[in-house]
C-alpha atoms as a PDB file:
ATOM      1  CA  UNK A   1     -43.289 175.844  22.242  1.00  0.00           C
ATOM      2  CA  UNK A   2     -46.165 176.211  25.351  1.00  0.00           C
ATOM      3  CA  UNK A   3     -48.185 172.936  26.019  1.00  0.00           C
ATOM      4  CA  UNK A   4     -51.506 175.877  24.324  1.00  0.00           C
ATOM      5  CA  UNK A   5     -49.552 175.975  21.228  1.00  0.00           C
ATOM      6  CA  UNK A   6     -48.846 172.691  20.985  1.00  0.00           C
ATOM      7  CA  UNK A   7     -52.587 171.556  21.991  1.00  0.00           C
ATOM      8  CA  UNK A   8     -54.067 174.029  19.578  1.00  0.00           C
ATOM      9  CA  UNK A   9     -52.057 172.858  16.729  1.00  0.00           C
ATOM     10  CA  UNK A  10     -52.828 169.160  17.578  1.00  0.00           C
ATOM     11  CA  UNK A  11     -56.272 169.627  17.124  1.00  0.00           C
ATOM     12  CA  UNK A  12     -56.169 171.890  13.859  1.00  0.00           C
ATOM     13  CA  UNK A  13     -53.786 168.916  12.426  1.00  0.00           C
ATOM     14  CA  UNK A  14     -56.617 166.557  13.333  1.00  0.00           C
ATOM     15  CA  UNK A  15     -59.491 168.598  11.747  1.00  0.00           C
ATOM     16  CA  UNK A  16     -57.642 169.102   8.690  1.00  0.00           C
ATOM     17  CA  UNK A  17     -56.571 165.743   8.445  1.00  0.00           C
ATOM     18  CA  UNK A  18     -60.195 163.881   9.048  1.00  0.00           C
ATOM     19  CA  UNK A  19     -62.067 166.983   6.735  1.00  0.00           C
ATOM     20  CA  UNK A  20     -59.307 166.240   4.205  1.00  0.00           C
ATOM     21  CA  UNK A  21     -58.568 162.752   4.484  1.00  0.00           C
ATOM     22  CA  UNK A  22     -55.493 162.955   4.475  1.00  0.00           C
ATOM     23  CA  UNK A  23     -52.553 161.261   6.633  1.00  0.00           C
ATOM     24  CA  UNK A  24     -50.720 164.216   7.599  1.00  0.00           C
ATOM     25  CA  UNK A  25     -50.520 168.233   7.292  1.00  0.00           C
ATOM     26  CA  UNK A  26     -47.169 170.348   7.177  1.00  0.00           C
ATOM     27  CA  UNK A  27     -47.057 174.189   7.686  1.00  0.00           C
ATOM     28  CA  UNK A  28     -46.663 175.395   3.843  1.00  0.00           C
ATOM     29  CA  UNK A  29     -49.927 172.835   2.982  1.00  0.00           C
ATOM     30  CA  UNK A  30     -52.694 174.763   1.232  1.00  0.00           C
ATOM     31  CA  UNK A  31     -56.449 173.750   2.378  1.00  0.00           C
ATOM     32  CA  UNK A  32     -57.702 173.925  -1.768  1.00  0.00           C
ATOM     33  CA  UNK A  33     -54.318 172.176  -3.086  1.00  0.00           C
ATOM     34  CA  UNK A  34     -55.329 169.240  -0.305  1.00  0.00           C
ATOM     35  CA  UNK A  35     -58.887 168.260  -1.813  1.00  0.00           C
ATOM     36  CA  UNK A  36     -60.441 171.114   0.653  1.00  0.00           C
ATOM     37  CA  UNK A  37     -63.791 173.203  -0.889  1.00  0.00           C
ATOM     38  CA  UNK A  38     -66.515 175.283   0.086  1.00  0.00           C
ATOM     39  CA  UNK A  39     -68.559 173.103   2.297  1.00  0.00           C
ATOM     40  CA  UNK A  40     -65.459 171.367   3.691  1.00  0.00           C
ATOM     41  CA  UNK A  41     -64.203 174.958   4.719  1.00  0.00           C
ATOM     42  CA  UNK A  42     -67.477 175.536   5.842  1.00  0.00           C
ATOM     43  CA  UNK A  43     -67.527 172.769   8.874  1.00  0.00           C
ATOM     44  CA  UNK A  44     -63.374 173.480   9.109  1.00  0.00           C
ATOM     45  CA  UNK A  45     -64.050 177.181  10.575  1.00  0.00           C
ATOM     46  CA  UNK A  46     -66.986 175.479  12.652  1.00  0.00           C
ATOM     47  CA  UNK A  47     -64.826 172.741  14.259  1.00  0.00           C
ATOM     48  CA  UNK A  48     -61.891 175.219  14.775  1.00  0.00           C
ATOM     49  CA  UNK A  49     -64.313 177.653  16.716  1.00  0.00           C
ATOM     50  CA  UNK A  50     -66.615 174.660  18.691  1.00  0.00           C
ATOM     51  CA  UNK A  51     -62.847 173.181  19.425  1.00  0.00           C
ATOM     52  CA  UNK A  52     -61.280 176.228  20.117  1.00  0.00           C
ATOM     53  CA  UNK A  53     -63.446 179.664  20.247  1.00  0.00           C
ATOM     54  CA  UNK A  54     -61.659 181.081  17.197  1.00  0.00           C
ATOM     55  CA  UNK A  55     -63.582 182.263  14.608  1.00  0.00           C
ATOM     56  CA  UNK A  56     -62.214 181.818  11.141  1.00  0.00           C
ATOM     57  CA  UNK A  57     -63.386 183.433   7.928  1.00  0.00           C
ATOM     58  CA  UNK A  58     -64.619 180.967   5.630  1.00  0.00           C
ATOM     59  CA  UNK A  59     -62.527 183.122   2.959  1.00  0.00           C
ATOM     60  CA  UNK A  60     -59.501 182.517   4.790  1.00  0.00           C
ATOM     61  CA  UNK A  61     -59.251 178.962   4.321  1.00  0.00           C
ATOM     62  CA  UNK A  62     -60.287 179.466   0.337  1.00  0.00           C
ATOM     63  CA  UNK A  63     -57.501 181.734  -0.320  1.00  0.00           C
ATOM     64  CA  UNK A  64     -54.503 181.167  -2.368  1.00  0.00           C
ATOM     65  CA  UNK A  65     -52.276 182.231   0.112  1.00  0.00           C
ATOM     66  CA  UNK A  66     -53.717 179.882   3.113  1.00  0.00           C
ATOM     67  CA  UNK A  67     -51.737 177.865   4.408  1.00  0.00           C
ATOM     68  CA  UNK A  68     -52.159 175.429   7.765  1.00  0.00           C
ATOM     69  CA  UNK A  69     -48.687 177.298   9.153  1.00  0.00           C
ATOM     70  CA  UNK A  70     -50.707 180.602   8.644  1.00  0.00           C
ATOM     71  CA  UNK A  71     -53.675 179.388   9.845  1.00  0.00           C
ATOM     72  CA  UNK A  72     -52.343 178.507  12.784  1.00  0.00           C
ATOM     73  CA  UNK A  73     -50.445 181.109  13.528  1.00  0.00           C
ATOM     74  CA  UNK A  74     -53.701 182.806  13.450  1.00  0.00           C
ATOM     75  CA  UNK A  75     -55.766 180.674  15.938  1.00  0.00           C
ATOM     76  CA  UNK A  76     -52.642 180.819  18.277  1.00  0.00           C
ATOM     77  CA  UNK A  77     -52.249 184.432  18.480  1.00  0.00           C
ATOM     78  CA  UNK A  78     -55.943 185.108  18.634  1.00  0.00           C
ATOM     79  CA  UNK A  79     -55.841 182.314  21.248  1.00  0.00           C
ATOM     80  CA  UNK A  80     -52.955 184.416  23.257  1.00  0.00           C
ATOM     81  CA  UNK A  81     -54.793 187.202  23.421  1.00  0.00           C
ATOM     82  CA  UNK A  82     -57.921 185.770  24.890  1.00  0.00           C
ATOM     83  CA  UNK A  83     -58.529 186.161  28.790  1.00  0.00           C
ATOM     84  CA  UNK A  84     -57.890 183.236  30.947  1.00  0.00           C
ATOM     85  CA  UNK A  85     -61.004 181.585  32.447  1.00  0.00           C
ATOM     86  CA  UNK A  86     -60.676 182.055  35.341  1.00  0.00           C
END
């Protein structure tokens, strides 16, 4: 695992956890099932994009299927094919 994955899924484990308040979040964990709604989602996607520069659809965090392990799946490979600053 690269010291970017690792960093990026540090800090989605810490939004979820303080939006969610909840002690900790494992891959298969679904944002709804975990207390998460609409206006929790809402600042979720905005922390994940101030934190990160990924955008995430609101929707994507509301779905059925969502789960953290997808969701960050998606940050990192969105994050892999960003350019370096350079």
């Amino acid at each position: 695992m690269s010291q970017h994955r690792s960093s990026a899924i540090t800090v989605l484990e810490t939004i979820w956890r303080e939006l969610l308040s909840v002690d900790s979040v494992h891959p298969t964990d679904n944002f709804i099932a975990l207390g998460g709604d609409s206006i929790a989602a809402t600042q979720c996607v905005g922390r994940i994009q101030g934190a990160l520069g990924v955008p995430i659809p609101v929707v994507a965090l509301l779905s059925d299927e969502g789960s953290f392990g997808g969701l960050a799946d998606h940050v990192e490979s969105k994050l892999a094919k960003a350019p370096i600053a350079s």
